[in-house]
PDB file of N, CA and C in Angstrom:
ATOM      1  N   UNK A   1      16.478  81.045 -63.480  1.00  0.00           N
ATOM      2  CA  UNK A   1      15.523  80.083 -62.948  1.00  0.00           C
ATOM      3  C   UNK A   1      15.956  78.694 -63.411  1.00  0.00           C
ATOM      4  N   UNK A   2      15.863  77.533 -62.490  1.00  0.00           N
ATOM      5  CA  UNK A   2      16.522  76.655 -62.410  1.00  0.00           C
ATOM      6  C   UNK A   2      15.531  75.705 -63.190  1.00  0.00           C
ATOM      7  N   UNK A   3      15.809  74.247 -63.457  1.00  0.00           N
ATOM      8  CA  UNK A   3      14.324  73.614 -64.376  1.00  0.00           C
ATOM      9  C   UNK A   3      13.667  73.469 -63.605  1.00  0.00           C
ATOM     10  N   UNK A   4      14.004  72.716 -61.874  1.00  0.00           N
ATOM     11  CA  UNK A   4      13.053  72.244 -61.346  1.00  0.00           C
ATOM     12  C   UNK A   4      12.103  73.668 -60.967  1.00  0.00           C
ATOM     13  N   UNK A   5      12.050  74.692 -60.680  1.00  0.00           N
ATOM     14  CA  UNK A   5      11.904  75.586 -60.052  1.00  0.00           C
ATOM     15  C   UNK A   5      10.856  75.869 -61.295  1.00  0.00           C
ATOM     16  N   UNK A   6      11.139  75.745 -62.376  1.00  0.00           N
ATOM     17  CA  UNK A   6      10.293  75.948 -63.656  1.00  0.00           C
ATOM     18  C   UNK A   6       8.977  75.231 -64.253  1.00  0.00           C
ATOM     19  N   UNK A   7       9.576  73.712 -63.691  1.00  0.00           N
ATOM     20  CA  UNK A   7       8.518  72.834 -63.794  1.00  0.00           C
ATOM     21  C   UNK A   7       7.557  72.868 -62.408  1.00  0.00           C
ATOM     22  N   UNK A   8       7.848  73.570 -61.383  1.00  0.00           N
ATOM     23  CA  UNK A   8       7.038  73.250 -60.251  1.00  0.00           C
ATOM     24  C   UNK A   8       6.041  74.939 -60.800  1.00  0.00           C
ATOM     25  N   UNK A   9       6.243  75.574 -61.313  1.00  0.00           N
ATOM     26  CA  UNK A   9       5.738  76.612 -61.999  1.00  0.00           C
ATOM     27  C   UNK A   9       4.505  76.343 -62.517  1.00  0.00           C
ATOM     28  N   UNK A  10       5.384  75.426 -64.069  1.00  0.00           N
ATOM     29  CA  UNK A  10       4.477  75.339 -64.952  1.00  0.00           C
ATOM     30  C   UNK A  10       3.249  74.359 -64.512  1.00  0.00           C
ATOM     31  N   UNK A  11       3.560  73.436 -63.263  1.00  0.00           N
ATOM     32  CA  UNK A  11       2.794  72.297 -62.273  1.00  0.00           C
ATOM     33  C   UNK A  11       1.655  73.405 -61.637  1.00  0.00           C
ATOM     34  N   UNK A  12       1.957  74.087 -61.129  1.00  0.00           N
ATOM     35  CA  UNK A  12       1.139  75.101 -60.114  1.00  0.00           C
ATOM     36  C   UNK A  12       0.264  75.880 -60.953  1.00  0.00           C
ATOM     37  N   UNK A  13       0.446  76.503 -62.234  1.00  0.00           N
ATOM     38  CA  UNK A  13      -0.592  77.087 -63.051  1.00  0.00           C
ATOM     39  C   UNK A  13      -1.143  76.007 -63.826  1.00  0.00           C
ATOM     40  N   UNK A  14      -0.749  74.841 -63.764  1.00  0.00           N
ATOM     41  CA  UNK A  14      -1.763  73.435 -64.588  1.00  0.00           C
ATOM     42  C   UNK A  14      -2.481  73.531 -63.776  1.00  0.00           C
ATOM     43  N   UNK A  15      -2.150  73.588 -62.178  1.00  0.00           N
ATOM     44  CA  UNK A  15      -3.445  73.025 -61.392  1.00  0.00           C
ATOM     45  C   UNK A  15      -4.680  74.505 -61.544  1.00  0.00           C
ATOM     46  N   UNK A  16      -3.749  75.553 -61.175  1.00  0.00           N
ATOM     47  CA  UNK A  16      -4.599  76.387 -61.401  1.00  0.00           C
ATOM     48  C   UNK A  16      -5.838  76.576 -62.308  1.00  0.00           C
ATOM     49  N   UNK A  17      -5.433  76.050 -63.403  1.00  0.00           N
ATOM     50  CA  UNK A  17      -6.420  76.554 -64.878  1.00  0.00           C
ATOM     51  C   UNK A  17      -6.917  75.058 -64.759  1.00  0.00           C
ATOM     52  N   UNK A  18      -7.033  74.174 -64.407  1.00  0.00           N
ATOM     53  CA  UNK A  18      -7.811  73.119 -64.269  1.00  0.00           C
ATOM     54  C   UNK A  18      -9.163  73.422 -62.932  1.00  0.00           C
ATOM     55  N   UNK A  19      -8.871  74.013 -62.238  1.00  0.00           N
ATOM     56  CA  UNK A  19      -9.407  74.466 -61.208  1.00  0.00           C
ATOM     57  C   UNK A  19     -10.389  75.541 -61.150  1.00  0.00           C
ATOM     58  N   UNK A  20      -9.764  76.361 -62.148  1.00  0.00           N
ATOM     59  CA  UNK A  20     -10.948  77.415 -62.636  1.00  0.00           C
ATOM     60  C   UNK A  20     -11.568  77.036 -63.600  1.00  0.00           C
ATOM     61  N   UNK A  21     -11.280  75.834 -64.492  1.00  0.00           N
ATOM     62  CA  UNK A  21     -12.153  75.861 -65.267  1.00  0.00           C
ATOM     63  C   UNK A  21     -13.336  74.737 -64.555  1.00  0.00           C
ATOM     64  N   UNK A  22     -13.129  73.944 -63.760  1.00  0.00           N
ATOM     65  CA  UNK A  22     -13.905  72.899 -63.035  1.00  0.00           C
ATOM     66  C   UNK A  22     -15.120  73.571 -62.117  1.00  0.00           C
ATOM     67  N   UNK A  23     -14.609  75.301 -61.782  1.00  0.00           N
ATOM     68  CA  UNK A  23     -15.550  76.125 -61.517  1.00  0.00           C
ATOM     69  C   UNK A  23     -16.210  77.003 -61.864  1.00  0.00           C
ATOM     70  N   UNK A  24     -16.010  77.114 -63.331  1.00  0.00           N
ATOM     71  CA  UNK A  24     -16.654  77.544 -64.520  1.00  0.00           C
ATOM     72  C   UNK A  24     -17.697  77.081 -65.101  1.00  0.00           C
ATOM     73  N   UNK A  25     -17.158  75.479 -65.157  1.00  0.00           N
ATOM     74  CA  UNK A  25     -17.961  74.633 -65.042  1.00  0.00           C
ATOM     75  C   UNK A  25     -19.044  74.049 -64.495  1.00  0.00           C
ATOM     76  N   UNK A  26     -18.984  74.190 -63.345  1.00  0.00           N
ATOM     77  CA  UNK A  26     -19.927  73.991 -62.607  1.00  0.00           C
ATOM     78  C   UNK A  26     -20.837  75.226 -62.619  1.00  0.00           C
ATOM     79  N   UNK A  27     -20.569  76.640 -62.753  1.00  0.00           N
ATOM     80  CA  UNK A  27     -21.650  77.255 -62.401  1.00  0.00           C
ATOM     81  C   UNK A  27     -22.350  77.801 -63.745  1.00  0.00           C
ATOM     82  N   UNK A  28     -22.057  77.047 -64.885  1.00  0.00           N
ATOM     83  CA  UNK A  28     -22.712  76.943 -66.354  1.00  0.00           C
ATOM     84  C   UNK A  28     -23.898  75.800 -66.383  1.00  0.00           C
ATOM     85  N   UNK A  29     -23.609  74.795 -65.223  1.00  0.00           N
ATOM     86  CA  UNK A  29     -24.416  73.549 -65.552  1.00  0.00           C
ATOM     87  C   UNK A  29     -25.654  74.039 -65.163  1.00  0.00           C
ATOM     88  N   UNK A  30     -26.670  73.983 -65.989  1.00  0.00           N
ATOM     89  CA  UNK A  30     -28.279  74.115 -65.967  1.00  0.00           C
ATOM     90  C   UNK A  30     -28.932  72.838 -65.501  1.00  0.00           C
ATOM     91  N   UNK A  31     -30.185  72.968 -64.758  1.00  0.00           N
ATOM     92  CA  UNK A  31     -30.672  71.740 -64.463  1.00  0.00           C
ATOM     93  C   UNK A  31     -31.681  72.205 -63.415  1.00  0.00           C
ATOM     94  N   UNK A  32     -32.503  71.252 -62.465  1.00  0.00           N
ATOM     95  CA  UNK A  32     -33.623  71.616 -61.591  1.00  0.00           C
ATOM     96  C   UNK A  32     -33.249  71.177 -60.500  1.00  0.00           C
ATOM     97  N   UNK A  33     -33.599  72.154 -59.676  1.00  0.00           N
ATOM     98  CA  UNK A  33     -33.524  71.511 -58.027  1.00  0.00           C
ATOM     99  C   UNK A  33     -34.536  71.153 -57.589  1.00  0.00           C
ATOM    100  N   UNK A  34     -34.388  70.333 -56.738  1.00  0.00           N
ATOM    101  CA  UNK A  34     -35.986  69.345 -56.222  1.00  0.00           C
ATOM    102  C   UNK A  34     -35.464  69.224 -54.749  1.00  0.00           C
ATOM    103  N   UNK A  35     -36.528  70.281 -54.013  1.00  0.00           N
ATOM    104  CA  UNK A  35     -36.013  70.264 -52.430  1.00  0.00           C
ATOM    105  C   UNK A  35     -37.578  69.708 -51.992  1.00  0.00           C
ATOM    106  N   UNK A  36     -37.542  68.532 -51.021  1.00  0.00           N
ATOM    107  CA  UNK A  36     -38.162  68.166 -50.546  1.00  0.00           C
ATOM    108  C   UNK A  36     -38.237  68.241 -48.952  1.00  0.00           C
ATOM    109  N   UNK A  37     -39.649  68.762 -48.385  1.00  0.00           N
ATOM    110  CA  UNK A  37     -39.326  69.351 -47.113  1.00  0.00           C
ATOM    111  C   UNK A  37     -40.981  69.232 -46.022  1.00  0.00           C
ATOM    112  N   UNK A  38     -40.958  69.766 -45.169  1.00  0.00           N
ATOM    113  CA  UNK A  38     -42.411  69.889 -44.364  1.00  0.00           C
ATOM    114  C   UNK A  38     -43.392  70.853 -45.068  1.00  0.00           C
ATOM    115  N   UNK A  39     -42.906  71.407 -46.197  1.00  0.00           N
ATOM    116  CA  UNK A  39     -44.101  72.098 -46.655  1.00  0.00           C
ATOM    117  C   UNK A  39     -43.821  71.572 -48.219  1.00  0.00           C
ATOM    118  N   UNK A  40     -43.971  70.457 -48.339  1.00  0.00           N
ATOM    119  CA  UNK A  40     -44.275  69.782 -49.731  1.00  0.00           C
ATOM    120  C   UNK A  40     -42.531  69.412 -50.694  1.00  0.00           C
ATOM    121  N   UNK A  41     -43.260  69.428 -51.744  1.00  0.00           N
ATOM    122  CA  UNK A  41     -42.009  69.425 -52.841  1.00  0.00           C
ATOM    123  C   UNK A  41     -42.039  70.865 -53.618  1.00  0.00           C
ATOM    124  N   UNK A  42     -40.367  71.537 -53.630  1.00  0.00           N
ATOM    125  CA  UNK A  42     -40.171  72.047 -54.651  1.00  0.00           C
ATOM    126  C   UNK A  42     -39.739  72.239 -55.551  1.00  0.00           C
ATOM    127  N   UNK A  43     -39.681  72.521 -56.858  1.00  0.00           N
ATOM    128  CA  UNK A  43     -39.011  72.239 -58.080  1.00  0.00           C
ATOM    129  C   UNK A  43     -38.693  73.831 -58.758  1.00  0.00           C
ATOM    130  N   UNK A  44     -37.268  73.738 -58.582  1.00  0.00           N
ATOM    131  CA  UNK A  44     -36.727  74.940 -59.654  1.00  0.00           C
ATOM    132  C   UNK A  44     -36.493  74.726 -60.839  1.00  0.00           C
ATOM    133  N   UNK A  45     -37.028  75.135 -61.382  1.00  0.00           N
ATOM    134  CA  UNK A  45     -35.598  75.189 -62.452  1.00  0.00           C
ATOM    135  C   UNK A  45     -34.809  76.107 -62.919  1.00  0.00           C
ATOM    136  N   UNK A  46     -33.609  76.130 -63.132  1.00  0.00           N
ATOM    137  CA  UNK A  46     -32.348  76.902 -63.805  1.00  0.00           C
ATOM    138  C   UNK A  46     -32.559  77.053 -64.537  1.00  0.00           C
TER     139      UNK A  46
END
């Protein structure tokens, strides 16, 4: 395996594990939803 061929590697699993963790992330974040609509306001919370 050649370098460039190595670095476009080690490039492609950076993005990877940045990517899963950005969606890890996101589905850890706690917080309330507030849907507002024709039958009033509602408030979740997580």
């Amino acid at each position: 395996m050649n370098r460039t061929s190595l670095l476009i590697l080690i490039a492609v699993l950076a993005v990877c594990a940045v990517g899963a963790g950005y969606l890890y992330y996101q589905e850890r974040q706690s917080g309330i939803d507030i849907e507002i609509n024709e039958h009033g306001v509602t408030i979740d919370g997580n």
